[in-house]
N, C-alpha and C. Protein backbone atom coordinates (compact mmCIF):
# COMPACT_ATOMS: atom_id res chain seq x y z
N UNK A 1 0.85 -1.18 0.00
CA UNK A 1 0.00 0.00 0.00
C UNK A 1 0.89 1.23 0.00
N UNK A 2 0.72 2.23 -1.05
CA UNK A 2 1.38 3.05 -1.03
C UNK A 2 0.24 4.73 -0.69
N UNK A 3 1.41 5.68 -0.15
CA UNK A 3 1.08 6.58 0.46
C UNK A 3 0.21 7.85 -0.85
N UNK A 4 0.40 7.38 -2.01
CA UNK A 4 -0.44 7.79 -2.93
C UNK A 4 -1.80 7.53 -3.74
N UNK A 5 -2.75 8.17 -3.44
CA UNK A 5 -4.01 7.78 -4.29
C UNK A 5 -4.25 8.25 -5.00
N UNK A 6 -5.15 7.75 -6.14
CA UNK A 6 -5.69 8.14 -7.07
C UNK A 6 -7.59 8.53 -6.73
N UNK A 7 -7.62 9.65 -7.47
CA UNK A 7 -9.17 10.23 -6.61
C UNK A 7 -9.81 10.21 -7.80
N UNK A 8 -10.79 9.54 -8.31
CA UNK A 8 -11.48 9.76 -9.62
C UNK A 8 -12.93 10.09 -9.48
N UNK A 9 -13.54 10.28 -10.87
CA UNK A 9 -14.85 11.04 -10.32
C UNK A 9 -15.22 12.12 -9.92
N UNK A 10 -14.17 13.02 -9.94
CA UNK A 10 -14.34 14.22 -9.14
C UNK A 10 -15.42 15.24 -9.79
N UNK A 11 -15.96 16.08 -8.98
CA UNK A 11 -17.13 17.35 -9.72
C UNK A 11 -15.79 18.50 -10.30
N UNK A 12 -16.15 19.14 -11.57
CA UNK A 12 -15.69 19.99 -12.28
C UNK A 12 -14.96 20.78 -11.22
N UNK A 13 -16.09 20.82 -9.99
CA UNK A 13 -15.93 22.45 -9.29
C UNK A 13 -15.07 21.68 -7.87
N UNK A 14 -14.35 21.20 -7.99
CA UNK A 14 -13.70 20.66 -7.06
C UNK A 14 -12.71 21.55 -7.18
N UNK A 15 -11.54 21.95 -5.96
CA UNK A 15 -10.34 22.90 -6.25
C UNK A 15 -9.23 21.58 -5.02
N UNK A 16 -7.96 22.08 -5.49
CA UNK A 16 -6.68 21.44 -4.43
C UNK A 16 -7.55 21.51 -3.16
N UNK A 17 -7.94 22.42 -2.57
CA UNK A 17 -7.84 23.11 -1.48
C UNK A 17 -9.25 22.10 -0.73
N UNK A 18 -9.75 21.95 -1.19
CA UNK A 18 -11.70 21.24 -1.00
C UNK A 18 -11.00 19.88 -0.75
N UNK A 19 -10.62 19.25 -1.66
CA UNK A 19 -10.33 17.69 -1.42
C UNK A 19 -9.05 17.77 -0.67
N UNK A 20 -8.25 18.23 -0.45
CA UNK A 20 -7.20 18.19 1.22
C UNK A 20 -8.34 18.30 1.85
N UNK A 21 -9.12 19.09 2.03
CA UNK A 21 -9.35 19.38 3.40
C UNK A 21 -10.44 18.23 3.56
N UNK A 22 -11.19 17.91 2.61
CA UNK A 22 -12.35 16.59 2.64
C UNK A 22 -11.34 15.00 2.98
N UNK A 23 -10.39 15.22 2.60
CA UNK A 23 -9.11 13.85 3.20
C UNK A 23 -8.30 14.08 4.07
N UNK A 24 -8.09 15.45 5.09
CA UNK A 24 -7.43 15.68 5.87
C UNK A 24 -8.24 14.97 6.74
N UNK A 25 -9.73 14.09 6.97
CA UNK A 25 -10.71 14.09 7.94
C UNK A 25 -9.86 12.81 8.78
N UNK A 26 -8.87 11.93 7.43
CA UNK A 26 -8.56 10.56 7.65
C UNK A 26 -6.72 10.96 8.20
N UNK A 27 -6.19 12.33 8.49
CA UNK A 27 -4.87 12.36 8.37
C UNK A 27 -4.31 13.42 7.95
N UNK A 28 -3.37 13.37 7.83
CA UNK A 28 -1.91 14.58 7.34
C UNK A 28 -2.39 14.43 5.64
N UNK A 29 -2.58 15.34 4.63
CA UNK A 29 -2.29 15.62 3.33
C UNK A 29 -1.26 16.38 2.91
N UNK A 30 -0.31 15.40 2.64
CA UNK A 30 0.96 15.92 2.28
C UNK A 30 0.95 16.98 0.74
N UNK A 31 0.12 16.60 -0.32
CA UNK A 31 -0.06 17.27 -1.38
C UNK A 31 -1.51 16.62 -1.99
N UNK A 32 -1.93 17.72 -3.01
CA UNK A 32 -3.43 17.31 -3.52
C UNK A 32 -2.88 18.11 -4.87
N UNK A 33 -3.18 17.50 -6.13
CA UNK A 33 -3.20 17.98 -7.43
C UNK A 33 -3.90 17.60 -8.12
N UNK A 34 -5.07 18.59 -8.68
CA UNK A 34 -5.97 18.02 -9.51
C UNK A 34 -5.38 18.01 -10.72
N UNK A 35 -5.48 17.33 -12.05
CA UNK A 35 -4.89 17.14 -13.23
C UNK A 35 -6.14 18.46 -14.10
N UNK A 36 -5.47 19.12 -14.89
CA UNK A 36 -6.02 19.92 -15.75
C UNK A 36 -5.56 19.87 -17.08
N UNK A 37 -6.55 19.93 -18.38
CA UNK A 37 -6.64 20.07 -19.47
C UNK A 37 -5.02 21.01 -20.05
N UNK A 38 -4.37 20.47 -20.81
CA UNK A 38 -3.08 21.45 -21.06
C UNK A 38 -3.81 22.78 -21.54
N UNK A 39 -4.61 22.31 -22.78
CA UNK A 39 -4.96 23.79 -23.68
C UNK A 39 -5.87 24.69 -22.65
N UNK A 40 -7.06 23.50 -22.12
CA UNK A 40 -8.19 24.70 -21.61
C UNK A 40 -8.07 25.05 -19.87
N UNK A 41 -7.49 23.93 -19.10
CA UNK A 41 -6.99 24.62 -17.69
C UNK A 41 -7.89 23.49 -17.10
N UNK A 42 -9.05 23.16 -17.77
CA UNK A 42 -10.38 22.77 -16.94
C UNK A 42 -9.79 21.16 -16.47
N UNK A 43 -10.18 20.99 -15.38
CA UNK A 43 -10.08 19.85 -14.55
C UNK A 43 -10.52 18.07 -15.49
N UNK A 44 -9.94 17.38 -15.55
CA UNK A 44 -9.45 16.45 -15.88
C UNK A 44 -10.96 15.24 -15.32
N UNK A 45 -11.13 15.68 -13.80
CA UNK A 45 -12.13 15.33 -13.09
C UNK A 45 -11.30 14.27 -12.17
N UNK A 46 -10.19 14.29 -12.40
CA UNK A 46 -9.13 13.18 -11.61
C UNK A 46 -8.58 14.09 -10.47
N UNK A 47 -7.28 13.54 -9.45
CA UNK A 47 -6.47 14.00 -8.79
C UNK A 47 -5.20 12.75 -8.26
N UNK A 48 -4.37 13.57 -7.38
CA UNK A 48 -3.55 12.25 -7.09
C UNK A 48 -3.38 12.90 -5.78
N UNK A 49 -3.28 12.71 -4.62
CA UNK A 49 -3.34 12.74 -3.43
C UNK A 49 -2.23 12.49 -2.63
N UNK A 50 -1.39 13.11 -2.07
CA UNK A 50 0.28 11.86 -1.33
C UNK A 50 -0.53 12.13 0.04
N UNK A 51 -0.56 10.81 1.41
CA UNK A 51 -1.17 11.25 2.43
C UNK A 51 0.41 11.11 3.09
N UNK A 52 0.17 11.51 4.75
CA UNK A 52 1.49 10.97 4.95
C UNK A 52 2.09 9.80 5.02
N UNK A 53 1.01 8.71 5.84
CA UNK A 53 1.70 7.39 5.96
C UNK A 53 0.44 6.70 5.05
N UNK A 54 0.94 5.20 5.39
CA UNK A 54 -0.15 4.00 4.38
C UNK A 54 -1.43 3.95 5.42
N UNK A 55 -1.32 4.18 6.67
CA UNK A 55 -2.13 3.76 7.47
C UNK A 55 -3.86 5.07 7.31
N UNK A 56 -2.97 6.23 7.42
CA UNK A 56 -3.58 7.27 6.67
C UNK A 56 -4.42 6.68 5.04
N UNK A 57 -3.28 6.47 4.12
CA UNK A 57 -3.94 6.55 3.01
C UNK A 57 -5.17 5.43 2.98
N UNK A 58 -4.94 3.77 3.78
CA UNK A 58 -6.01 2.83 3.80
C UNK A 58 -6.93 3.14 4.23
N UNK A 59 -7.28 4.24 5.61
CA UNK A 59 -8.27 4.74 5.62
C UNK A 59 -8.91 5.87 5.22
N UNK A 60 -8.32 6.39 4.14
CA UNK A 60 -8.74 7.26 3.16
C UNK A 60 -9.88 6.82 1.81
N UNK A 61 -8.92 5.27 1.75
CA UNK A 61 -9.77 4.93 0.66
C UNK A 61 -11.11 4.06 1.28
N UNK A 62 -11.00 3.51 2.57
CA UNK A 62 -12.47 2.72 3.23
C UNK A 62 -13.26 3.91 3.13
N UNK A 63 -12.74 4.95 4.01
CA UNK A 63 -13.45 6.44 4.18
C UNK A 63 -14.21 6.46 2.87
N UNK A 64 -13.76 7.40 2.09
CA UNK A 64 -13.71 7.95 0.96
C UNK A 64 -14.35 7.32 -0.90
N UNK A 65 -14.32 6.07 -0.37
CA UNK A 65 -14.19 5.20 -2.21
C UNK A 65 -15.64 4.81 -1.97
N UNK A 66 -16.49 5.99 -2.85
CA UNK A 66 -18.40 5.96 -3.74
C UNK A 66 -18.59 6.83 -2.31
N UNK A 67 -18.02 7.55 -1.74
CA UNK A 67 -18.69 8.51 -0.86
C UNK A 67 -18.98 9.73 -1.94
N UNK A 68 -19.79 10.98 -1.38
CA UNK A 68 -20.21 11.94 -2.04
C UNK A 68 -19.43 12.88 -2.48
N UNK A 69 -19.10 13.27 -3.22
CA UNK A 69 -18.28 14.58 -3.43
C UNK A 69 -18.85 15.89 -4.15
N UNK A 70 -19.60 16.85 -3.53
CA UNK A 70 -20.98 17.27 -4.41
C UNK A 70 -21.45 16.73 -5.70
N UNK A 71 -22.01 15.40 -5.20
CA UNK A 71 -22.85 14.89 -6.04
C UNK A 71 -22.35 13.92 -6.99
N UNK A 72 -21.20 13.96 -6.68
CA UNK A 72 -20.53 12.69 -7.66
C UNK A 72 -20.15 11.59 -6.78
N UNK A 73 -19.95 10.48 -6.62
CA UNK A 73 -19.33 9.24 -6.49
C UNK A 73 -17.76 9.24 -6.43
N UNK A 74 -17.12 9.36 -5.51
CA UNK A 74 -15.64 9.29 -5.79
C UNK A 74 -15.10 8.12 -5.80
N UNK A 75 -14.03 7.55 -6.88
CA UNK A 75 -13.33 6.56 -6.72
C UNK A 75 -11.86 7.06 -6.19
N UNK A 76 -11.66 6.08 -4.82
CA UNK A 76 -10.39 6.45 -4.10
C UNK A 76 -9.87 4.88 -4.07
N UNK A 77 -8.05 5.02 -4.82
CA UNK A 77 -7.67 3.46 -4.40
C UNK A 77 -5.78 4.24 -4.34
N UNK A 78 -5.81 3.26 -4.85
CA UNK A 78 -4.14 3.34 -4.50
C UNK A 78 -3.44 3.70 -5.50
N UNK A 79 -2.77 5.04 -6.48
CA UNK A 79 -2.15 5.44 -7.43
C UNK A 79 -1.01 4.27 -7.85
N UNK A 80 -1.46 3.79 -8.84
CA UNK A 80 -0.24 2.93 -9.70
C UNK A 80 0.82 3.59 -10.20
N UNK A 81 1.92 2.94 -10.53
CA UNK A 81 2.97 4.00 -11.23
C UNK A 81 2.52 4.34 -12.66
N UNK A 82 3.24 5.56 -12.98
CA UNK A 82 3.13 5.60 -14.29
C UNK A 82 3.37 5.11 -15.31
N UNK A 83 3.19 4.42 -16.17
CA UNK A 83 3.35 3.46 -17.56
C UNK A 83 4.22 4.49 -17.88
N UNK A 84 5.61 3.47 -18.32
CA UNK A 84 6.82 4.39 -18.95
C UNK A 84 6.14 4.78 -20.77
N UNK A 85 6.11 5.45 -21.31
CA UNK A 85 5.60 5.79 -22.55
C UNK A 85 6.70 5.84 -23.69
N UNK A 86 5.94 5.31 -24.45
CA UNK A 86 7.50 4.93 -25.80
C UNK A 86 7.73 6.04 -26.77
N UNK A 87 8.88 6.22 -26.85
CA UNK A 87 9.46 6.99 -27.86
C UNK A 87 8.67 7.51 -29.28
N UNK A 88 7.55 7.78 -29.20
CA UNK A 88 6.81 7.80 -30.64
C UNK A 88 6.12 9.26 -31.28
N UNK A 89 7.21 10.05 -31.92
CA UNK A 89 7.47 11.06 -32.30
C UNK A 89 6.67 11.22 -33.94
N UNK A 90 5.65 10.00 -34.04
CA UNK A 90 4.94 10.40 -34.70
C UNK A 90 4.84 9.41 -36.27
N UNK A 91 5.86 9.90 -37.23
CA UNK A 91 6.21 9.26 -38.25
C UNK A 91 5.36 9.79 -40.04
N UNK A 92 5.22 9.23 -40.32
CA UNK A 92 4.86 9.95 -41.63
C UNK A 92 6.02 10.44 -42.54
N UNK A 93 5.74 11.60 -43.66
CA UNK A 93 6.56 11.71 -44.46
C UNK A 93 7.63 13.06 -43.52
N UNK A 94 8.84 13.11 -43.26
CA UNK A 94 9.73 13.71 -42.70
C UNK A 94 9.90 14.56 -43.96
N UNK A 95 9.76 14.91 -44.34
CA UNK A 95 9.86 16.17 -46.11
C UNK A 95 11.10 15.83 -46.61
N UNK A 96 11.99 16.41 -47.06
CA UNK A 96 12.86 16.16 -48.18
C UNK A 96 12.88 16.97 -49.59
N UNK A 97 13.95 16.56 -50.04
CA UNK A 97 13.43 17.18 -51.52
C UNK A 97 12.95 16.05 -52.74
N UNK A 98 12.71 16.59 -53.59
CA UNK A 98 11.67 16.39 -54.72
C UNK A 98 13.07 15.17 -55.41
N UNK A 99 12.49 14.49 -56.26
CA UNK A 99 13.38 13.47 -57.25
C UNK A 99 13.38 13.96 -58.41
């Protein structure tokens, strides 16, 4: 069990500041980051959570996982690592000149 969760489900109008303090109920919140849209800013509807210890984060997710979050259903479990992502810069015609 690691000291990071993943918070899914979240309402649009959720901010950092709302979900610390709605998971501070279970513990210390070391950091809260909601994921946002690169181009438009707008919330992702995800977050990732670091609590301080595991004991904290397990009862974050009994707490917390299909409880309410204005009006949405939150899924709270345990943040997996990130999938390393492959080198793929695309491909197609690289231009050149003419024959």
């Amino acid at each position: 069990m690691g000291k990071k969760l993943y918070i899914g489900n979240l309402p649009y109008s959720a901010t950092e500041q709302s979900l610390a303090d709605k998971l501070s109920e279970c513990g210390t919140v070391e950091s809260a980051k909601i994921i946002t849209d690169r181009d438009s800013g707008r919330s992702k509807g995800f977050a990732f959570v670091e609590m301080s210890s595991d004991a904290e984060a397990k009862s974050a997710i009994s707490k917390f996982d299909g409880s309410d979050f204005d009006g949405r259903a939150m899924t709270v479990n345990e943040a997996r690592p990130q999938a390393p992502r492959e080198n793929n810069r695309g491909g197609g015609n690289r231009g050149g000149g003419r024959w």
